[in-house]
Protein backbone atom coordinates (compact mmCIF):
# COMPACT_ATOMS: atom_id res chain seq x y z
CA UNK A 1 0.00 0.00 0.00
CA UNK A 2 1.97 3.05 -1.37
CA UNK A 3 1.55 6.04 0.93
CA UNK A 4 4.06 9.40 1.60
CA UNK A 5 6.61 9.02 4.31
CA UNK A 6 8.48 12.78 3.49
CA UNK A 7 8.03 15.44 6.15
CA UNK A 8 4.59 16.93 6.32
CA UNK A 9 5.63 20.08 7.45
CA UNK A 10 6.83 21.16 4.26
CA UNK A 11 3.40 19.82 2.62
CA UNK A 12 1.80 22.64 4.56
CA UNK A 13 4.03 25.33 3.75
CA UNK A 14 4.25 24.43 0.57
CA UNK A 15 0.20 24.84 0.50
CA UNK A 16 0.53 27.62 2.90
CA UNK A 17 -2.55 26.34 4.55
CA UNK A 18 -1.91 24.26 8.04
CA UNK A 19 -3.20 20.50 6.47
CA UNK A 20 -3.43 19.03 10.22
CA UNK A 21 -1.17 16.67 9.23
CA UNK A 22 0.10 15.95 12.75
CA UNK A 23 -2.77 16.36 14.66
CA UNK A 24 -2.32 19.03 17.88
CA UNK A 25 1.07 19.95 16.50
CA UNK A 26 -0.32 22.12 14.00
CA UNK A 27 -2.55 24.20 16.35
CA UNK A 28 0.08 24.64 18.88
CA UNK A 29 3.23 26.99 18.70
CA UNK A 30 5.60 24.13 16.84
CA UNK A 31 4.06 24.50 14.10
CA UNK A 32 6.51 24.94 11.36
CA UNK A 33 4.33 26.63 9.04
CA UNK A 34 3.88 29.36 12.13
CA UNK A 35 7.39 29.92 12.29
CA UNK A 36 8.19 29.79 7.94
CA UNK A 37 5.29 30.47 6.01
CA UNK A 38 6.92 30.93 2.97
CA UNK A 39 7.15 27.23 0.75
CA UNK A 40 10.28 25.04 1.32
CA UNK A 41 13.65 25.32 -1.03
CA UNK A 42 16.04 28.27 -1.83
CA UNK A 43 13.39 30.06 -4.17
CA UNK A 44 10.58 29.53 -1.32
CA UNK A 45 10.54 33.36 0.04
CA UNK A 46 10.74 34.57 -3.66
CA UNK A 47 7.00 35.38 -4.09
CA UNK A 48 7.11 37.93 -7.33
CA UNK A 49 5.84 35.60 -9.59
CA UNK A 50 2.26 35.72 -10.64
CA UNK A 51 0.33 32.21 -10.22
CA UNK A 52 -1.46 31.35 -13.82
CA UNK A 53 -5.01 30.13 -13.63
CA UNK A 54 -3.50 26.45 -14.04
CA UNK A 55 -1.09 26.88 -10.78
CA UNK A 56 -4.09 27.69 -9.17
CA UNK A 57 -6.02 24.68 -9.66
CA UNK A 58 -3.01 22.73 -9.59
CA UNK A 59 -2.22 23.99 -5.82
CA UNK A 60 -6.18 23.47 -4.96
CA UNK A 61 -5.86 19.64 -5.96
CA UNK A 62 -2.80 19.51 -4.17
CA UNK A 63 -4.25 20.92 -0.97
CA UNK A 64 -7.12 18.73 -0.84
CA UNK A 65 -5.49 15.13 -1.47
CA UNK A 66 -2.91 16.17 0.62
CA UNK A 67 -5.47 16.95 3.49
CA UNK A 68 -6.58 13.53 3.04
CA UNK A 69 -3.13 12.11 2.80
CA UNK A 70 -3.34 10.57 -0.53
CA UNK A 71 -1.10 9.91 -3.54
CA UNK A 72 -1.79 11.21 -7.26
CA UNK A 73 -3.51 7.32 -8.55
CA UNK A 74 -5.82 7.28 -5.39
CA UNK A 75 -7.03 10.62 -5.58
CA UNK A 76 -7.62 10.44 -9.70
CA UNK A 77 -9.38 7.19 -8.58
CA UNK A 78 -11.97 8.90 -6.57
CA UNK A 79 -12.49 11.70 -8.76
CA UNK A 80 -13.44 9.46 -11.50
CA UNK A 81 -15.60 7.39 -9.35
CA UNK A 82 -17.36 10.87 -8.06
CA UNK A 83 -17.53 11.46 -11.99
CA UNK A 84 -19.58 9.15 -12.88
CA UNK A 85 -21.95 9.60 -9.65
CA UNK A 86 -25.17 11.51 -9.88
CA UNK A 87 -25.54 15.17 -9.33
CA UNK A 88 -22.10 17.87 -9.04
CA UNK A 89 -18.64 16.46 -9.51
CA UNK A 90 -17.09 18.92 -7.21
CA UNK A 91 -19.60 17.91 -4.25
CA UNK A 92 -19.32 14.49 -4.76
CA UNK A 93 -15.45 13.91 -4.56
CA UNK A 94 -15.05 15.61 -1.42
CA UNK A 95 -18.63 13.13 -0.31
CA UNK A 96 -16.10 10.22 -1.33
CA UNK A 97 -13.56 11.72 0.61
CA UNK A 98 -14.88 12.39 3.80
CA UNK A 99 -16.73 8.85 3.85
CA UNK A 100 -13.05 7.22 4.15
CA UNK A 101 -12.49 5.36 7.08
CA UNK A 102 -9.51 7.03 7.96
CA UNK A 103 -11.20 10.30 7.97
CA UNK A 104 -13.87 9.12 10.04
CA UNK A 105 -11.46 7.53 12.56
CA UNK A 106 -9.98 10.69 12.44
CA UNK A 107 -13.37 13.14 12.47
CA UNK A 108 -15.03 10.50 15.09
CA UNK A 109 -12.19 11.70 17.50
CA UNK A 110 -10.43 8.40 17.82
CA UNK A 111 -7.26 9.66 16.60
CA UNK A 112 -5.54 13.08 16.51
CA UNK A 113 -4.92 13.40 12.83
CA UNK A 114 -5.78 11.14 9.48
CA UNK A 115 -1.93 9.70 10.10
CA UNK A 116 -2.96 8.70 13.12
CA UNK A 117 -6.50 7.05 11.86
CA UNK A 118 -4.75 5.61 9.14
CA UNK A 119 -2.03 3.87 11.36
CA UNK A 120 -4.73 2.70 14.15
CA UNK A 121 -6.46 1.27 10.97
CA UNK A 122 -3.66 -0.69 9.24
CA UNK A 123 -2.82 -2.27 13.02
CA UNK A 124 -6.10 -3.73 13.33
CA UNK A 125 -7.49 -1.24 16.12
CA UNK A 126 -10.30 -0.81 14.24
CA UNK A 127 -13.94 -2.79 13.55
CA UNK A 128 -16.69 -1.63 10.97
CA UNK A 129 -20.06 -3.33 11.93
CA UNK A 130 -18.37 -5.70 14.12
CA UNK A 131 -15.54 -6.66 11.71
CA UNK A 132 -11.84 -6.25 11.96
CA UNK A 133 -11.08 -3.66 8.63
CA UNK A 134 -7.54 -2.61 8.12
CA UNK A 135 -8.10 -0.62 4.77
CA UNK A 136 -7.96 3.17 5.22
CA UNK A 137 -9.59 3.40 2.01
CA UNK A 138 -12.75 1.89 3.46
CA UNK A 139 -15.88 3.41 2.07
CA UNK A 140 -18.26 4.11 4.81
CA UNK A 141 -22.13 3.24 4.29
CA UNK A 142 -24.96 4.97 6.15
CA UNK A 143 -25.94 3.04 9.69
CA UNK A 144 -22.13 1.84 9.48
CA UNK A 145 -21.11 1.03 13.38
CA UNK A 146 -17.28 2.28 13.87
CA UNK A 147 -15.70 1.35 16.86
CA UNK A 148 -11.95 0.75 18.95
CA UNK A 149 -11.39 -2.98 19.24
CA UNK A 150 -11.79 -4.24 22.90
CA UNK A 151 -8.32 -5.26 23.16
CA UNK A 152 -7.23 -1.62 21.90
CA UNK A 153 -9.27 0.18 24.32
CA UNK A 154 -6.74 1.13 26.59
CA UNK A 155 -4.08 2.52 23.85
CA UNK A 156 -3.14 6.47 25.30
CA UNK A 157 -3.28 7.55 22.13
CA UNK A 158 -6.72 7.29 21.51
CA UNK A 159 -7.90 8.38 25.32
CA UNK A 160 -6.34 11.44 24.48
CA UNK A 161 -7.33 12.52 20.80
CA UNK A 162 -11.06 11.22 22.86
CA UNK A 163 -10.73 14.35 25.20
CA UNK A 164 -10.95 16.83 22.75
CA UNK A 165 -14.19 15.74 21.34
CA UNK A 166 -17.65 16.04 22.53
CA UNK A 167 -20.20 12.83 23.15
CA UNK A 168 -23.35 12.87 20.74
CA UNK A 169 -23.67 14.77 17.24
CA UNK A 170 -20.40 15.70 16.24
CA UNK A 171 -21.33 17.04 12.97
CA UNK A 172 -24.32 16.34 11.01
CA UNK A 173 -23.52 13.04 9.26
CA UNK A 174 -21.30 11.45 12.74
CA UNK A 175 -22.39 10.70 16.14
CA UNK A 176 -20.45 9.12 18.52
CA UNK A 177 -20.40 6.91 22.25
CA UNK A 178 -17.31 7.34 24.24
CA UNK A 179 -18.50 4.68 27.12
CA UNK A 180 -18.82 2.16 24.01
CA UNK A 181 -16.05 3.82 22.42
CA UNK A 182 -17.85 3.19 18.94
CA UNK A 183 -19.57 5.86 16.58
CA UNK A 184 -22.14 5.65 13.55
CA UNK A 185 -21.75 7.42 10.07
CA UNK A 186 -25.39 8.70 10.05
CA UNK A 187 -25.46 9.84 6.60
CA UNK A 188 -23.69 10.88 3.33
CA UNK A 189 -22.32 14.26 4.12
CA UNK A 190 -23.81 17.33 2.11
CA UNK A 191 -21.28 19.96 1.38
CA UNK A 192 -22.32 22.69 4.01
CA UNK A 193 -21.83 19.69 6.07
CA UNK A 194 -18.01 19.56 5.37
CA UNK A 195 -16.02 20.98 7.77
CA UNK A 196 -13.01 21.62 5.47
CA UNK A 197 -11.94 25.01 3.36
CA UNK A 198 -12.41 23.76 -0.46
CA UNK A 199 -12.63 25.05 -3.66
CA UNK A 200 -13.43 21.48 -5.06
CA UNK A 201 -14.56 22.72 -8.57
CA UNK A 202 -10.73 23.80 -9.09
CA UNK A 203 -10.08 20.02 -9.50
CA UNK A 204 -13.02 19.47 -11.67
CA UNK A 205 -11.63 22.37 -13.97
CA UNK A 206 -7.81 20.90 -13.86
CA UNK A 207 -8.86 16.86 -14.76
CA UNK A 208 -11.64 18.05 -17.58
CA UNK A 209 -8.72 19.26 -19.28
């Protein structure tokens, strides 16, 4: 399973957007893109140049499948699939998106980042409906059942990311149980639903090309 294993700190400056890439890092006073916000390499503070219209939907794509922590194939993947879906393009690749396992692990409040989801995921902390599932890539379905494992209940890591999230309707489409320790996708998420900054047509504009 390819995935990136660079530093994400640069992936944020070099989007100049924080990504939440690690987790509470990013929102405390470490965060690297706090201290250089200007894009990595030895022509990162030279900021004359004018971005073409192309450079800006090329730094849009790259911002969102970052976000997500994906590579180039997975992320054309989706968009296709969303493609060939009923109703807007835009709407329903980030609907794809956000219906990812690891991003519910991660949204749910069972890990501090989608690293972290994706890593309590491929270690078998994680059940769907009951099941073991160790695929990131998952594809949530309405009434799905995500929960901890009971032998990974005690894991720190997870206690913690739990404290920073509320019990009951987290956003519209997730709910969650911290006594069970389990939550429940409630529903496909609209877009006002979304809690992410996206200018998902951008991508639709750069792959119709």
């Amino acid at each position: 399973m390819a995935r990136y294993i660079g530093p994400v700190c640069k992936l944020c400056r070099r989007e100049g957007d924080k990504l939440f890439l690690k987790g509470d890092r990013c929102a405390s006073g470490k965060c690297a893109l706090d201290k250089r916000e200007h894009p990595p390499g030895q022509h990162g503070r030279d900021r004359r140049f004018k971005r073409s219209e192309y450079g800006n939907q090329l730094r849009e794509k790259q911002r969102i499948k970052r976000s997500y922590g994906m590579l180039e194939s997975q992320f054309r993947n989706f968009y296709e699939r969303a493609a060939q879906a009923k109703g807007i393009t835009g709407e329903q690749l980030l609907t794809l998106l956000e219906s990812r396992l690891d991003n519910i692990v991660y949204r749910i409040g069972f890990a501090p980042g989608r690293i972290a989801a994706r890593m309590l995921i491929t270690h078998r902390h994680i059940e769907v409906n009951g099941r073991t599932v160790d695929i990131p890539s998952y594809i949530m379905k309405p009434g799905d059942v995500v929960k901890v494992r009971e032998r990974s209940r005690k894991m720190l890591m997870i206690h913690d990311a739990m404290k920073r999230v509320k019990e009951g309707r987290l956003v519209p489409y997730l709910e969650l149980d911290k006594a069970k320790m389990e939550g429940r996708f409630l529903s496909y998420p609209a877009r006002e639903d979304i809690p992410m900054r996206a200018r998902e047509q951008m991508v639709v504009e750069l792959y119709s090309k």
